[in-house]
Every structure is written in C-alpha cells, then in structure tokens.
Protein backbone atom coordinates (compact mmCIF):
# COMPACT_ATOMS: atom_id res chain seq x y z
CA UNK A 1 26.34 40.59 -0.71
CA UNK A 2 26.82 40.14 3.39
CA UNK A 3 29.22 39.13 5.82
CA UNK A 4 30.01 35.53 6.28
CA UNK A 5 27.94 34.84 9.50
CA UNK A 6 30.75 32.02 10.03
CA UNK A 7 34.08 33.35 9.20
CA UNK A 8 33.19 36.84 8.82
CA UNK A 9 34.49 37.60 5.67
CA UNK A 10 32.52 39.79 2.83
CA UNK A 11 31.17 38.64 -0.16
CA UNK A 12 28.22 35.74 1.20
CA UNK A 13 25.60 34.91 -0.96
CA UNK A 14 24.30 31.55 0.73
CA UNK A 15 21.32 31.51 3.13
CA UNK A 16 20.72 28.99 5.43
CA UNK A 17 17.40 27.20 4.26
CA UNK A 18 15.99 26.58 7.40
CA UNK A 19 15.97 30.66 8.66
CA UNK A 20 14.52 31.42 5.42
CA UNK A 21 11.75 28.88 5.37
CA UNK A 22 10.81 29.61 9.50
CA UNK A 23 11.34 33.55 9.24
CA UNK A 24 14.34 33.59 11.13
CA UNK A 25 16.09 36.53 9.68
CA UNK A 26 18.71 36.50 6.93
CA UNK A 27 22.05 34.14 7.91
CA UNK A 28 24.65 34.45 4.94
CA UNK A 29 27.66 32.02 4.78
CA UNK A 30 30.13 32.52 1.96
CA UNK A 31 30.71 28.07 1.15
CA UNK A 32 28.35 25.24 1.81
CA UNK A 33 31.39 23.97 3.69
CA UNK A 34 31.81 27.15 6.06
CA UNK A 35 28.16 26.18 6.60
CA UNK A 36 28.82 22.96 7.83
CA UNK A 37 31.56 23.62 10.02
CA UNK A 38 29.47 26.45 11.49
CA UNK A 39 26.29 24.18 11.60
CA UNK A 40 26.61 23.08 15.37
CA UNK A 41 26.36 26.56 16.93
CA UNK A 42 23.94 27.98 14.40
CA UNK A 43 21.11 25.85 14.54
CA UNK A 44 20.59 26.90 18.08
CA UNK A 45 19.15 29.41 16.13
CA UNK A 46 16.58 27.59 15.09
CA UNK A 47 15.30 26.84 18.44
CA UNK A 48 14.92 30.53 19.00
CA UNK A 49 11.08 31.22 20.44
CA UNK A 50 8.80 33.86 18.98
CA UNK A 51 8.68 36.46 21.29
CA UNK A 52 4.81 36.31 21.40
CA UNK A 53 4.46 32.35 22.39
CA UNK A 54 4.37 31.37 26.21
CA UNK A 55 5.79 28.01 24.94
CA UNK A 56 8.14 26.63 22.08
CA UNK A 57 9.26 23.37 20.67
CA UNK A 58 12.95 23.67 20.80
CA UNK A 59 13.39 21.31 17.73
CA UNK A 60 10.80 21.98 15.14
CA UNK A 61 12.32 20.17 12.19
CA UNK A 62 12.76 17.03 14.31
CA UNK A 63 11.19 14.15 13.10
CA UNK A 64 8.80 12.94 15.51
CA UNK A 65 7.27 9.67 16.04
CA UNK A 66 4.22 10.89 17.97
CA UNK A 67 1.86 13.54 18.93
CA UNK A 68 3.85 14.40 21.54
CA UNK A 69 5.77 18.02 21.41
CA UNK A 70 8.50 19.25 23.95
CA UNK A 71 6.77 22.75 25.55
CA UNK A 72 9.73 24.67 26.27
CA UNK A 73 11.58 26.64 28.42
CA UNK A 74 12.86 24.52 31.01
CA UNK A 75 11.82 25.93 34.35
CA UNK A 76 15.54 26.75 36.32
CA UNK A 77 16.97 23.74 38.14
CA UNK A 78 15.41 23.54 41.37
CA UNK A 79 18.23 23.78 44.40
CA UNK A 80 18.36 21.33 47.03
CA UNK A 81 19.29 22.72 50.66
CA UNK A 82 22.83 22.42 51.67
CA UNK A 83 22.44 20.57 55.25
CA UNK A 84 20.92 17.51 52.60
CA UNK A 85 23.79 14.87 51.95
CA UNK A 86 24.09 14.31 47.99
CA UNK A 87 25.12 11.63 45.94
CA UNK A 88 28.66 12.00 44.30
CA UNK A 89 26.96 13.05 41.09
CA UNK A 90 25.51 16.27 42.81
CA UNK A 91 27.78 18.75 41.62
CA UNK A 92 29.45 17.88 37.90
CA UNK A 93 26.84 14.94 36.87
CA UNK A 94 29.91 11.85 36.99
CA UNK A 95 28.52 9.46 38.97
CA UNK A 96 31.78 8.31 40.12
CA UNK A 97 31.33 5.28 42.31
CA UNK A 98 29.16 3.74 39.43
CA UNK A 99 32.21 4.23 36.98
CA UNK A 100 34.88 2.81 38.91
CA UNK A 101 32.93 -0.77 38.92
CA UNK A 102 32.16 -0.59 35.15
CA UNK A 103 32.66 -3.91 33.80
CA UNK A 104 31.96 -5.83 36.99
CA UNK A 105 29.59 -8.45 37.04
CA UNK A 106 29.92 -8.66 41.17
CA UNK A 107 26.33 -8.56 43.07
CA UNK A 108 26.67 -7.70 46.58
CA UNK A 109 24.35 -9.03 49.46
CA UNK A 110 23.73 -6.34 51.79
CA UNK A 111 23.98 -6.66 55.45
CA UNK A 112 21.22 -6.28 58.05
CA UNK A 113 21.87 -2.46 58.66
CA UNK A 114 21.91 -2.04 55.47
CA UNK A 115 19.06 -3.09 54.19
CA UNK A 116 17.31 -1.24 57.41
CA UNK A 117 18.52 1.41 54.97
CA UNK A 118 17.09 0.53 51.85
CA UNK A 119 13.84 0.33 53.72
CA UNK A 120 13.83 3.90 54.95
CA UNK A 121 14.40 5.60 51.59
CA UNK A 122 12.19 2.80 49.64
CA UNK A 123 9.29 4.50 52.03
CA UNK A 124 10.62 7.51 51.09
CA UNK A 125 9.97 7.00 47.43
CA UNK A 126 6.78 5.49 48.09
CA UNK A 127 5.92 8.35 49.95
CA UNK A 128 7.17 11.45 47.75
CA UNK A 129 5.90 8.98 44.46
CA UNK A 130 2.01 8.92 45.49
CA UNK A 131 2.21 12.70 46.26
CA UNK A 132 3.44 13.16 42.75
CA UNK A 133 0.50 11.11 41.59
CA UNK A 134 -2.22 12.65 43.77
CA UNK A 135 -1.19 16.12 41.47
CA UNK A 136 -1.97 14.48 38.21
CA UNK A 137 -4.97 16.26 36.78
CA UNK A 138 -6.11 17.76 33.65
CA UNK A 139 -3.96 21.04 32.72
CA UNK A 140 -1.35 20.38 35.03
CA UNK A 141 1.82 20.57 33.80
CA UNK A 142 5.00 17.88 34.08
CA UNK A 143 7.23 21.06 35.75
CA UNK A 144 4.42 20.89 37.94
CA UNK A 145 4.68 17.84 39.27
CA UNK A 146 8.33 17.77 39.72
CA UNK A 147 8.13 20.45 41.38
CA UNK A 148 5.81 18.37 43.89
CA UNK A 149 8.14 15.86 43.68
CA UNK A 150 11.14 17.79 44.41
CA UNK A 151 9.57 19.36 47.34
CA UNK A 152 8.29 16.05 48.86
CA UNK A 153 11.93 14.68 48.61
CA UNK A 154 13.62 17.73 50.52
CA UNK A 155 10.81 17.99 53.18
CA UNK A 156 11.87 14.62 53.70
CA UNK A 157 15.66 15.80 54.23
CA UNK A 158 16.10 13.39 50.90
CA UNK A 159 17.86 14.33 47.70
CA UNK A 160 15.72 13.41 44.62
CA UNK A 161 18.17 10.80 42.77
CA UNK A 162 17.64 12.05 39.08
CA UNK A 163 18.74 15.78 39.72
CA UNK A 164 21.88 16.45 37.73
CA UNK A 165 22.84 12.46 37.30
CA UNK A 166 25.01 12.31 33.81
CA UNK A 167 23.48 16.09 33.50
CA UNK A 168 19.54 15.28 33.94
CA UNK A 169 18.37 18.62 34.28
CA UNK A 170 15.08 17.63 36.50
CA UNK A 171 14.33 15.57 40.45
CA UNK A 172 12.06 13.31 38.39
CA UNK A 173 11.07 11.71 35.03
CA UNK A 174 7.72 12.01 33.54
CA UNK A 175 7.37 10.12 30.60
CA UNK A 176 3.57 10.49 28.77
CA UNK A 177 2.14 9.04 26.20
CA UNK A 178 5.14 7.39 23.29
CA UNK A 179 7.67 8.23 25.31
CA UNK A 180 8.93 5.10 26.98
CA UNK A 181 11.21 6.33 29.74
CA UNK A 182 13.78 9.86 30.63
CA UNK A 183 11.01 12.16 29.70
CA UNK A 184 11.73 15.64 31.06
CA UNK A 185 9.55 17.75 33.24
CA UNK A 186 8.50 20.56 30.65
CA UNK A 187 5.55 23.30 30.32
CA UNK A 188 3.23 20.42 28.40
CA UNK A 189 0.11 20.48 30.22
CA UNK A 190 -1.06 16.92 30.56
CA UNK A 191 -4.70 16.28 28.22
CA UNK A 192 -7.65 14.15 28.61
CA UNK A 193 -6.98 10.77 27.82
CA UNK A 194 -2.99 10.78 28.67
CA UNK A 195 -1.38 8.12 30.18
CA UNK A 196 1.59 9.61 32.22
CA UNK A 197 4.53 7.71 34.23
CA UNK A 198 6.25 9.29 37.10
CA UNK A 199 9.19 8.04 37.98
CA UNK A 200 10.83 8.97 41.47
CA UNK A 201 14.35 8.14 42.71
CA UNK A 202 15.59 9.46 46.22
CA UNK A 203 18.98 9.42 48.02
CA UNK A 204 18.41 9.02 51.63
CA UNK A 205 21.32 8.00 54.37
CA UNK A 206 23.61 7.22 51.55
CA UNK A 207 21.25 4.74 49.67
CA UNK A 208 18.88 5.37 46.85
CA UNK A 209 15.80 3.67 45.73
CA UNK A 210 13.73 3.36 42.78
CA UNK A 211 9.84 3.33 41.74
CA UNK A 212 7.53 4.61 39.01
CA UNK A 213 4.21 4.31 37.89
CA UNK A 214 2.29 4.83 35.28
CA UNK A 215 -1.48 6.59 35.45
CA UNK A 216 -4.26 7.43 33.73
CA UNK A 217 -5.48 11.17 33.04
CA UNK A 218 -8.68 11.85 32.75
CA UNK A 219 -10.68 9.47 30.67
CA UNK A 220 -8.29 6.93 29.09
CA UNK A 221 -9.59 4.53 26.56
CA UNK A 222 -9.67 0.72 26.27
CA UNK A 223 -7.04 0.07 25.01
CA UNK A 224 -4.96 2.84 27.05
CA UNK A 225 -6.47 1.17 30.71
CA UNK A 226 -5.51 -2.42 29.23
CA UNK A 227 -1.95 -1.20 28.49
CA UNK A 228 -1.70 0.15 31.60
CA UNK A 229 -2.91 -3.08 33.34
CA UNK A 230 -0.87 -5.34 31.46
CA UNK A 231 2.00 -3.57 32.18
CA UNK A 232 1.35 -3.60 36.30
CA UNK A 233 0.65 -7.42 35.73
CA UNK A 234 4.35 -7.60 34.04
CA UNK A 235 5.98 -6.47 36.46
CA UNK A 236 3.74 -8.27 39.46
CA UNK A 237 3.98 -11.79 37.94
CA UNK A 238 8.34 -10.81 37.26
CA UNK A 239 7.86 -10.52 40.95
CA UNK A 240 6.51 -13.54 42.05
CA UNK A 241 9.71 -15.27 40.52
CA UNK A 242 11.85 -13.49 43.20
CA UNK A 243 14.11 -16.19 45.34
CA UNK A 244 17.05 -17.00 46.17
CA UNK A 245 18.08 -19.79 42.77
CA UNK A 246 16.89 -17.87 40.17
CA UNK A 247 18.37 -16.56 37.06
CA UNK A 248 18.15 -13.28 36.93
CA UNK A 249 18.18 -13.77 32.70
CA UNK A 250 15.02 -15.61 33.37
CA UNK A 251 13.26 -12.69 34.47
CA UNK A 252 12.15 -11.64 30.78
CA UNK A 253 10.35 -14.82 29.78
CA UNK A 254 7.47 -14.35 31.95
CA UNK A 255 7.31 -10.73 31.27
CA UNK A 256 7.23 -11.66 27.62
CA UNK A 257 4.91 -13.95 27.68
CA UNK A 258 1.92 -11.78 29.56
CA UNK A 259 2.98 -8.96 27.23
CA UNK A 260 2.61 -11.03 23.85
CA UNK A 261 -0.21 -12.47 25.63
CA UNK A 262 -2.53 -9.00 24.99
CA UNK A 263 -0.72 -8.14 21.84
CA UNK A 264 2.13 -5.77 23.41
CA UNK A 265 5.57 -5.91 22.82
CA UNK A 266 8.67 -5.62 25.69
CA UNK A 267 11.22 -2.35 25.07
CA UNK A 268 14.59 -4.15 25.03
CA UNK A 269 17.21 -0.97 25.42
CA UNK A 270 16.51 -0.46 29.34
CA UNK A 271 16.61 -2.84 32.06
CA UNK A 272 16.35 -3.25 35.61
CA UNK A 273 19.23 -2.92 37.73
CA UNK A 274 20.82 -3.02 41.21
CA UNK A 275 20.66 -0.23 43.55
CA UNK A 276 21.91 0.10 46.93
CA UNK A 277 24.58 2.82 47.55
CA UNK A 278 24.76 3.47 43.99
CA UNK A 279 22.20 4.56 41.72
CA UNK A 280 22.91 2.04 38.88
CA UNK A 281 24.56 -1.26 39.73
CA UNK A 282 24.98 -5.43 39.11
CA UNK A 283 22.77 -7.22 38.32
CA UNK A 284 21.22 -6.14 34.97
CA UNK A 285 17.74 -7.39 34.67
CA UNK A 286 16.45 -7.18 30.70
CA UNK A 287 12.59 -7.18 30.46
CA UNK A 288 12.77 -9.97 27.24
CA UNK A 289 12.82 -13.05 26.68
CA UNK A 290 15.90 -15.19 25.98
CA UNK A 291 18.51 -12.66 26.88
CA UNK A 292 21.88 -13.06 28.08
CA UNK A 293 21.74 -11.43 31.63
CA UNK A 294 24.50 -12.65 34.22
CA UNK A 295 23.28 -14.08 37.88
CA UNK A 296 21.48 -15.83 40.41
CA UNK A 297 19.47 -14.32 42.95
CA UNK A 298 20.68 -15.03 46.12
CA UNK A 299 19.47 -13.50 49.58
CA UNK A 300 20.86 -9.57 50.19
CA UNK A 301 20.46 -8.47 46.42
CA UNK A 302 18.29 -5.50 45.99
CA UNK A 303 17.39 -4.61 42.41
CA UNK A 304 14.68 -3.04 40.63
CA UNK A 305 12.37 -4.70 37.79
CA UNK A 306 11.04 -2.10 35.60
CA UNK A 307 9.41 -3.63 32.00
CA UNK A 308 8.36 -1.06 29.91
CA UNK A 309 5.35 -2.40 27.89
CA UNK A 310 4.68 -0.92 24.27
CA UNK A 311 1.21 -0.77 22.07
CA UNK A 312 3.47 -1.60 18.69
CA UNK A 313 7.35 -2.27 17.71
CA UNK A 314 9.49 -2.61 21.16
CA UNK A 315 12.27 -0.60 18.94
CA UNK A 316 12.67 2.97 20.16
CA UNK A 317 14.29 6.42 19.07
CA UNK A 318 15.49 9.65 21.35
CA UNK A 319 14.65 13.03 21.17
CA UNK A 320 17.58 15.65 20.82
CA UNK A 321 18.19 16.12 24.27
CA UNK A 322 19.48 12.82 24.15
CA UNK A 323 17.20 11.62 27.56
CA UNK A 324 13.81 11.12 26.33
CA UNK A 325 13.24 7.63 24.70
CA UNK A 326 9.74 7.26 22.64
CA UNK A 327 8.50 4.42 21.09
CA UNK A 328 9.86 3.98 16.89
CA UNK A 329 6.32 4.26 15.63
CA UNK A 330 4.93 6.63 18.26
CA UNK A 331 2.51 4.04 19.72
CA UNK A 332 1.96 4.30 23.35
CA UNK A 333 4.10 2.80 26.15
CA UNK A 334 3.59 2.10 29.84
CA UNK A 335 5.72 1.16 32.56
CA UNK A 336 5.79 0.00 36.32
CA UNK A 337 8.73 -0.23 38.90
CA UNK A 338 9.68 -1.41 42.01
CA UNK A 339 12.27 -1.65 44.44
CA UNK A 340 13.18 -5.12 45.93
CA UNK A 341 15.61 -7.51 47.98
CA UNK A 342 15.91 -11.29 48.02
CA UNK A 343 14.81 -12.60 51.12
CA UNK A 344 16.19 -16.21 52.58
CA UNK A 345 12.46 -17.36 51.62
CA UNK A 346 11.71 -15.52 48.63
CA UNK A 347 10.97 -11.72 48.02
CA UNK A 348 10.43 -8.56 50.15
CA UNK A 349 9.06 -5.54 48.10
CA UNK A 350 10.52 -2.22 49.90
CA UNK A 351 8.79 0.68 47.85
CA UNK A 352 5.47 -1.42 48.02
CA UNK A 353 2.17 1.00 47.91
CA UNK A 354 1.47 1.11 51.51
CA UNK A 355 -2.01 3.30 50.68
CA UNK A 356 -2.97 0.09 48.88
C-alpha cells in the first residue's frame, strides 16, 4: 500500500488509469472520490513530455476531430517595448472598455480624424499581414510566423491586438487545416498540402484593425484551392453589399448562398464585428443566412466581415485550451477578413491588399 497522492494519508490501493496505461509512474489515491476531487491538478500530469521528444501533444486522450495535433511547448510570450502604447487589455487580459458597453446595441459613426486613424493601422495590418504570409513555406513552423508577425507590428511602433486579450497567449492566430479560427502559434511545422490562415490584429494610435487570410502551402489539392476561393468570393460579394441602408442581418444571405452554391457550409458561432477604439464592438455581423443581427449601415461604421467557410457540418468543437475552434467532423475550413467603413456612397475597404 502507498500514500494517498491526494490527501496524503496511508493505506492507497487505487491507480489512476491513465498513468498506468501512458507509463506515467505509479499515482495511488485511497477513494474514487479523493480521485475526483484531486482530478483537476493531477491530470496536468498527463500532459507531462517525455524527456527524449523535442515536441508533445499536451492532451493526448483528447478526442480529436482531425489530423491536426497541438506541438507543444509554447515558445515564452514575446514582450512588446515599453515606449509602444497598449490596449487596456495589455497587462491582466480584461478588455475593459469592451465590458463596460456589454449589452449595447449602439453603432457609432466615426468622425473624419478618426477614421484618418483607422486608415493608418488598417495599412498597418495590411502591411505586417503579407509579411506573415511571404514566411509561409514548407517546415516552417506557426511560432515562426508569429514571431514575424510580432516583429513586423513593433517595428511599426504597433502593438499586435491578440497578445494577452482575455489571456491569448500569442500576437497572432494561425488557424490550419480543421481548425476554423483562435488557433495558437505552436512548434507544428506546416506540411505539403496545408491550407493555413493568418490572422493579424494591430493597435496603432489608439485604434485597432482587423484582417486575415487564408493560404495555400505547398501543393494544395482541388478541392483545398476551391475552398479557399470560395471562401475569398464570400467575403468579396458580402462586400459589395456595403452602403449606407443596409441590414447588417442581411449580410449572411449572400454569403450563404455562394457557400451552398459549391457544396460548403457557413460556421455560425463567430461573426464579424465593429472595431474602432475597441477591439470587439456593435454591430455583430453573423456569416448565415436568416439570422437575427441588429442594424443598418449607415456612413462612419467600421466593421469587419469575416465568413469562415467549412468542407462539411458548419457545427464546431474547441480544443482544451479553450481558443482553438475546429470544425465537428474535422473537415477543412477557410476563412477571409477585412477591415471596412461605410462611406456616404457605399464602401471603402481600409486593410485592402495594396501589393494586389
């Protein structure tokens, strides 16, 4: 008999199943309940590397719904130079100013100087996201790339939006394959054949914007390119609805309707949203059809439109770090963003691709 590994006392006969079936060493509790109330800190345990692999899947009796793997460690969190402003987020993850207008359903029209704003650090973003893409190769990895990313943003004197928001441990998102957005920058080295989405947010002169992208590695397939391009066409044809009149709840048919068109389906969880001085603001935009989304465009709202466009089921599941979001039946996803404002005339794109 050994000691109780959760209340210490002598006399345990019970092994946890999990450390005997992965080699873990011997972990004796005395009850099934002292187990359970102990369960919480001990399976951290479980996500103990072997000494002799580089890289580890932190959760290797979770249920996945791909190929995909998390390649763990996390890199450390990359610091961003004290002379750059930060959002109020920086330091404890509560985005503050986005809390204390929970509830509203208030879209505000920004004023000339502002918007002289939004275009600087839309460019920004435009900028730091096609040097993130121009690193996409074979055997890079996604730490790799934020790294890029996060350098880009503070040679720019520009703090990169995700960094520590609500705890996001990373300056960008990099979402491949199933997952459908939030993916963390790991040690997975991207394959032949990937798709992979960067997404880039930056915080410039007290205003943030908001872009992604999602490219092909290597040689993609058919089906992989056409996914891709349906997905671009989504969002471009969402875009062409842009004026001052329209319902921002009508958004979602169109993008249905090219998606269904080619067989795809629209992820419903995660929409477009405002952005200005906050991160995450009025209006909500969902990406489907006959939703229930509150406005009218009128000139001075900037928002993003962002559909996420999946091979299968639009249903989704998250990974235990509670960020990444992959597709329910581990079929591929792809997704395009952009930044824009409502124009007395119609629609002005600010993180348009300038090298195209």
């Amino acid at each position: 008999m050994a000691i109780c590994e959760g209340c210490t006392k002598d006399g345990a006969r019970l092994k946890c199943p999990t450390c005997v079936k992965d080699n873990l060493g011997d972990s004796y509790y005395c009850s099934q309940t002292c187990f359970k109330d102990n369960w919480a800190a001990h399976r951290a345990k479980h996500a103990t590397p072997n000494p002799t692999q580089r890289t580890y899947d932190p959760w290797p009796n979770h249920r996945y719904t791909g190929g995909l793997r998390p390649s763990y460690p996390l890199s450390q969190t990359r610091v961003v130079p004290e002379h750059i402003p930060r959002p109020d987020y920086a330091e404890d993850g509560k985005p503050y100013g986005e809390l204390k207008l929970r509830g509203s359903t208030r879209i505000e029209a920004l004023k000339p100087d502002e918007i002289d704003k939004m275009r600087t650090v839309c460019r920004i973003g435009r900028e730091v996201l096609n040097i993130g893409r121009n690193a996409l190769k074979v055997g890079v990895t996604t730490d790799e790339i934020d790294r890029v990313v996060h350098e880009a943003c503070v040679e720019r004197d520009a703090y990169p939006s995700p960094l520590n928001y609500q705890n996001f441990p990373k300056s960008c998102c990099i979402s491949v394959n199933e997952v459908i957005c939030h993916g963390i920058p790991d040690q997975y080295e991207l394959q032949n054949g990937d798709l992979c989405n960067i997404d880039v947010s930056v915080f410039y002169d007290g205003f943030h914007s908001d872009l992604n992208g999602t490219y092909c590695v290597g040689e993609v397939d058919e089906a992989g390119r056409r996914l891709v391009d349906t997905a671009r066409k989504c969002l471009d044809e969402a875009i062409k609805m842009v004026r001052p009149g329209t319902l921002y709840r009508d958004v979602g048919n169109v993008i249905s309707k090219v998606a269904s068109a080619q067989g795809f389906s629209v992820a419903r969880s995660y929409t477009g949203h405002g952005i200005h001085r906050l991160f995450h603001t009025t209006p909500n935009i969902p990406h489907y059809a006959k939703n229930k989304a509150v406005g009218v465009m009128k000139p001075g709202h900037v928002f993003t439109i962002e559909p996420m466009i999946n091979e299968g089921s639009w249903r989704d599941e998250h990974w235990l770090d509670n960020w990444t979001v992959v597709t329910a039946d581990g079929k591929r996803s792809a997704q395009f963003e952009e930044t824009m404002i409502v124009t007395e005339t119609g629609v002005e794109v600010l993180t348009a691709d300038f090298e195209n």
